[in-house]
Protein backbone atom coordinates (compact mmCIF):
# COMPACT_ATOMS: atom_id res chain seq x y z
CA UNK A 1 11.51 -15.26 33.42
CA UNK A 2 8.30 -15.94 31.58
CA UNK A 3 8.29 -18.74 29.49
CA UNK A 4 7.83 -17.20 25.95
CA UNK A 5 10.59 -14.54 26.83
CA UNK A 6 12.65 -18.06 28.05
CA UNK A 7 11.76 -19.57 24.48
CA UNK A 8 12.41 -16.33 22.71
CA UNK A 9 16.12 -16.12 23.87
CA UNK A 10 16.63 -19.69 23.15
CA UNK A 11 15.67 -19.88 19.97
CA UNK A 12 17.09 -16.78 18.65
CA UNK A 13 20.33 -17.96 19.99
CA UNK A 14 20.54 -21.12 18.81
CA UNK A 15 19.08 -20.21 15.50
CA UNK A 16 21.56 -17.17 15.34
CA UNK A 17 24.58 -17.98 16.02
CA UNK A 18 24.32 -21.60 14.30
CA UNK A 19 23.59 -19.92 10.82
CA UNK A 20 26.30 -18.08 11.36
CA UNK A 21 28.99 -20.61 12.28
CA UNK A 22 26.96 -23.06 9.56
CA UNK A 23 26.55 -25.70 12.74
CA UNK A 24 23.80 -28.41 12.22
CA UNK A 25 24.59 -30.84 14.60
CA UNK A 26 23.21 -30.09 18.21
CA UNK A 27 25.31 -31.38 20.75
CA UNK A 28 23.86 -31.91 24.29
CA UNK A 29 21.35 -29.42 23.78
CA UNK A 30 19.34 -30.83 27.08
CA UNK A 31 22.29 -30.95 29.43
CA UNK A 32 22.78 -27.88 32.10
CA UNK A 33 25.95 -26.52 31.72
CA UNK A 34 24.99 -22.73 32.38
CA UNK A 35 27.83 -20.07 32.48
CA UNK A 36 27.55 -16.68 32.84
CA UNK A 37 29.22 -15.96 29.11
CA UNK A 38 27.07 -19.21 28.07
CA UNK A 39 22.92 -18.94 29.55
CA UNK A 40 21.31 -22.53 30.09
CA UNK A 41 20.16 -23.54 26.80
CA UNK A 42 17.11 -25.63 26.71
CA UNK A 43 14.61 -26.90 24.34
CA UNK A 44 11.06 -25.38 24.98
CA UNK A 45 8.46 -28.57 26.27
CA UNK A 46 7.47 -30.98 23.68
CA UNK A 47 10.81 -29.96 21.19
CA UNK A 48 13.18 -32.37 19.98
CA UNK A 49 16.96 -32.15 19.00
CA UNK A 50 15.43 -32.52 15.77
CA UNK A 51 12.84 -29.86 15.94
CA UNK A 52 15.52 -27.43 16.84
CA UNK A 53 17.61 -28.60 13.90
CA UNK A 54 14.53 -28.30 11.30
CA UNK A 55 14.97 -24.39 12.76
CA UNK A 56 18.30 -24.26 12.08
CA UNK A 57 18.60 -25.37 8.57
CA UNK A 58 15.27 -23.45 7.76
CA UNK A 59 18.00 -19.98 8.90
CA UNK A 60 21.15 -21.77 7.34
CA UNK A 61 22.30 -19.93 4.05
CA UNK A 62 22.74 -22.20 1.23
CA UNK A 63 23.66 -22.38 -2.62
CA UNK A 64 20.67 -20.46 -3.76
CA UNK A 65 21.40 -17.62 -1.35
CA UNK A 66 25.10 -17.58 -3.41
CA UNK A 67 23.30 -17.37 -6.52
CA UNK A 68 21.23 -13.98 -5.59
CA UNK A 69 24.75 -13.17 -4.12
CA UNK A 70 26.09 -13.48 -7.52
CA UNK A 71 24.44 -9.90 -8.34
CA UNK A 72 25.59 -7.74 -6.14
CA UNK A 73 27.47 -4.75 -7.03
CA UNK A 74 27.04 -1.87 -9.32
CA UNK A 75 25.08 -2.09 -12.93
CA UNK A 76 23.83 0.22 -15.61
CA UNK A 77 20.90 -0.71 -17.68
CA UNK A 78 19.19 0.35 -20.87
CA UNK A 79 15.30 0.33 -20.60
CA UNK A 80 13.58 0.09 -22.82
CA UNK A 81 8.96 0.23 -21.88
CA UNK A 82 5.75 -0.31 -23.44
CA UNK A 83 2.42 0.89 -22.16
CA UNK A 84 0.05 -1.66 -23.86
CA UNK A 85 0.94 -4.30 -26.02
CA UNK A 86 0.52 -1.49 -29.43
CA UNK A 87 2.04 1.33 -27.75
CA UNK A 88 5.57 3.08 -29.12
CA UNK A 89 8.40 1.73 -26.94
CA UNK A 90 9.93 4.74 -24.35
CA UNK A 91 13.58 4.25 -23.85
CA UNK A 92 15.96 5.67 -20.48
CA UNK A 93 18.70 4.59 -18.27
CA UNK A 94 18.61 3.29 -15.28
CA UNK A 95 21.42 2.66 -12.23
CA UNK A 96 20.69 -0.37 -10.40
CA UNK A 97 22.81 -1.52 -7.11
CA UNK A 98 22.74 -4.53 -4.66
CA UNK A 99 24.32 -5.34 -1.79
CA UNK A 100 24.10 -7.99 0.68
CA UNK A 101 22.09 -8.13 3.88
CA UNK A 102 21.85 -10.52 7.17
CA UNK A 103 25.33 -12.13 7.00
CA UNK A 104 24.06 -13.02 3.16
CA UNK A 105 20.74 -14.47 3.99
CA UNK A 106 19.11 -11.95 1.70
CA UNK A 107 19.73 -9.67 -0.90
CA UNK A 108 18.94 -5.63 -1.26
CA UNK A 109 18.00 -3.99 -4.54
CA UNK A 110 17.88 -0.12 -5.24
CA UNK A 111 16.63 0.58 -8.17
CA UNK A 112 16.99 4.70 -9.97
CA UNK A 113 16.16 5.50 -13.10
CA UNK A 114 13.33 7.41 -14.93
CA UNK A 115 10.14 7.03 -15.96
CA UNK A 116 8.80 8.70 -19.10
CA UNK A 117 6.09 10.94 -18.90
CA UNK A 118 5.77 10.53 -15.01
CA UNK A 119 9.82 11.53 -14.04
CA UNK A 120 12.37 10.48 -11.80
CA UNK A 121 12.02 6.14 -10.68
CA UNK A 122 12.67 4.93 -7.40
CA UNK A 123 12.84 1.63 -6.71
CA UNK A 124 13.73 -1.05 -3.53
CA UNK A 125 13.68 -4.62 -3.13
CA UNK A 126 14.64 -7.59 -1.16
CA UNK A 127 15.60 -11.06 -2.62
CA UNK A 128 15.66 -14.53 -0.74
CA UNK A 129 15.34 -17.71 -0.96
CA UNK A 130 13.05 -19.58 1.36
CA UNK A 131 14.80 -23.08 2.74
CA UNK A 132 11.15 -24.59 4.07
CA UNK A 133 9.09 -23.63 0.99
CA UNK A 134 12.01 -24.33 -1.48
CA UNK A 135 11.36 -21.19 -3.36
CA UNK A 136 12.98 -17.65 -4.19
CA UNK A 137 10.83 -15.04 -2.58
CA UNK A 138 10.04 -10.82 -3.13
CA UNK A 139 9.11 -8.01 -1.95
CA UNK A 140 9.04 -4.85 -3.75
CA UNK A 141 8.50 -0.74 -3.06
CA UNK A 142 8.49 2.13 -5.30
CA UNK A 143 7.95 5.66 -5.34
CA UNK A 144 5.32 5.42 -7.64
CA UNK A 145 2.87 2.81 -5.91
CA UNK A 146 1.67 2.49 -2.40
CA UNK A 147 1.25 -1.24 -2.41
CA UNK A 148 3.81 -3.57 -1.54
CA UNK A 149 4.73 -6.31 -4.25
CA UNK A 150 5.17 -10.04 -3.47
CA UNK A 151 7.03 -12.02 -5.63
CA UNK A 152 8.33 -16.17 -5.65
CA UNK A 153 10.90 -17.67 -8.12
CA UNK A 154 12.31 -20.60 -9.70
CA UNK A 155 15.61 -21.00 -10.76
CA UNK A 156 16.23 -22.88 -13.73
CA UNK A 157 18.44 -26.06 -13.69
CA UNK A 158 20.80 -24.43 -15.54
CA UNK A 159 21.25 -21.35 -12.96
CA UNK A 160 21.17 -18.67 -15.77
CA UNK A 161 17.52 -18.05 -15.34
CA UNK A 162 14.84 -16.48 -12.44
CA UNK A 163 11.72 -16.69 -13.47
CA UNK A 164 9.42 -14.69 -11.01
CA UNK A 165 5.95 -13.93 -10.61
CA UNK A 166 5.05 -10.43 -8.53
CA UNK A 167 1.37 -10.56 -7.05
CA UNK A 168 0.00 -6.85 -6.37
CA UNK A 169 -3.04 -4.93 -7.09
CA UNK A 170 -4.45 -3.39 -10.17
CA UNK A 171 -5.14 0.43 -10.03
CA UNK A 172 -7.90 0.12 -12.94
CA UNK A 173 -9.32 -3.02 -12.16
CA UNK A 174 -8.99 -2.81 -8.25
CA UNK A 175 -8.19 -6.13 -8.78
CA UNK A 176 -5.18 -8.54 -7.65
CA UNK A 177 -2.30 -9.57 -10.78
CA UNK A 178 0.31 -11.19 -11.38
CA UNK A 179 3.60 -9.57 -13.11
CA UNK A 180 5.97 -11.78 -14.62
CA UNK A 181 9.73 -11.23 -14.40
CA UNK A 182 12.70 -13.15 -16.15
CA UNK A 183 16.09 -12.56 -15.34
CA UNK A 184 18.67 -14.24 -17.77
CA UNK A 185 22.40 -14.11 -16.81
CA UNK A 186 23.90 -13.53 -19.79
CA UNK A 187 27.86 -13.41 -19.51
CA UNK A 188 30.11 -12.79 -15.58
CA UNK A 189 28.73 -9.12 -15.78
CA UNK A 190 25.93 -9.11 -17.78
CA UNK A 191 22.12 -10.04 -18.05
CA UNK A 192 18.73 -9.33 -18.81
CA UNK A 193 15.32 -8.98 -17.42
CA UNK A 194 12.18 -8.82 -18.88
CA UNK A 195 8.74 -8.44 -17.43
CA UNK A 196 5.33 -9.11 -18.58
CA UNK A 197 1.89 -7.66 -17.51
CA UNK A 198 -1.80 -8.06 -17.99
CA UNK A 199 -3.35 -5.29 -19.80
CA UNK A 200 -6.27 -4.00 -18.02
CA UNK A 201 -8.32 -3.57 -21.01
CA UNK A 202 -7.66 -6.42 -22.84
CA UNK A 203 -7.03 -8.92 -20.18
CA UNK A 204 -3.72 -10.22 -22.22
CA UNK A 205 -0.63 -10.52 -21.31
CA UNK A 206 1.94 -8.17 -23.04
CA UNK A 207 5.59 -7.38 -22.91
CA UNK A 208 6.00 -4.41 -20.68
CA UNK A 209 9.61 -3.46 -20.18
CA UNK A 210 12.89 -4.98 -20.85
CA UNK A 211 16.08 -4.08 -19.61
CA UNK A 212 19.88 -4.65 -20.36
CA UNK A 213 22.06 -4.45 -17.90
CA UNK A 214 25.79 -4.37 -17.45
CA UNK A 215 28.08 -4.64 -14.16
CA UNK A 216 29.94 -1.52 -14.06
């Protein structure tokens, strides 16, 4: 066996099935004590116990991911959109559902709804929170981009508010921008988010859609 498919095994192993037990301690991770239910498990050259363990944690689920796990299930929302910062508001209804993913380590969000003028919304994300860099993190899709959104977060210390900011590219400017999101937990089955943009023109920043949303 070649030694990256040797390292490959080991670590998703001992990374895997760790997280999922929530084990931290390493116990006689150098010994031999192969079995053919159990393969020798050994650290790759130059790794410590505590190497191994950094790995572990960084895959180990923790209040944060119980937090985004706090959504999931079923909601309705109200939208309500501007174009530019002057623009009449457009109002619809959206359906909004998410569900768990990886034994909780992430979050999925599907996202239906319309939008006015350009017709039926289709949206999909996937929430996380990221245990080395100590933040939330993004990505989103829709059926009405070809990009790929990237977003980080910061809870506050109250837990009732995500602030995000989504990075992705500007079709008018063909430039990169930044999208703010804030999601405000407003009662057990209830919240908010809002979301601000940067008008092309202008260069401001302007409200661009807020939604109401209830836990059906």
């Amino acid at each position: 066996m070649s030694w990256y498919k040797y390292f490959t095994r080991t670590f998703f192993v001992a990374v895997g099935v760790a997280a999922m037990l929530g084990v931290v301690a390493l116990a006689d991770v150098s010994k031999d004590s192969p079995s053919p239910d159990h393969p020798e498990m050994k650290l790759p050259p130059g790794w410590t116990a505590e190497d191994m363990q950094a790995c572990i944690l960084a895959g180990t689920p923790g209040e944060e991911h119980e937090h985004l796990a706090k959504s999931i299930g079923q909601w309705h929302g109200t939208t309500t959109m501007w174009m530019t910062e002057d623009a009449e508001p457009m109002e619809s209804e959206c359906k909004v559902t998410v569900t768990p993913m990886m034994d909780g380590h992430y979050t999925k969000i599907e996202w239906k709804g319309d939008m006015p003028g350009m017709g039926p919304y289709h949206g999909f994300g996937i929430n996380g929170f990221d245990n080395v860099s100590q933040k939330f993190v993004s990505i989103w899709i829709d059926n009405h981009s070809t990009g790929i959104m990237q977003g980080v977060g910061k809870l506050s210390p109250d837990g009732k508010t995500l602030s995000w900011e989504f990075t992705h590219n500007c079709p008018i400017t063909k430039k990169p921008t930044v999208m703010r999101e804030i999601e405000t937990v407003t009662g057990s089955n209830t919240k908010t988010i809002e979301m601000y943009a940067t008008d092309p023109k202008s260069g401001k920043e302007y409200k661009m859609m807020a939604v109401e949303l209830t836990r059906q």
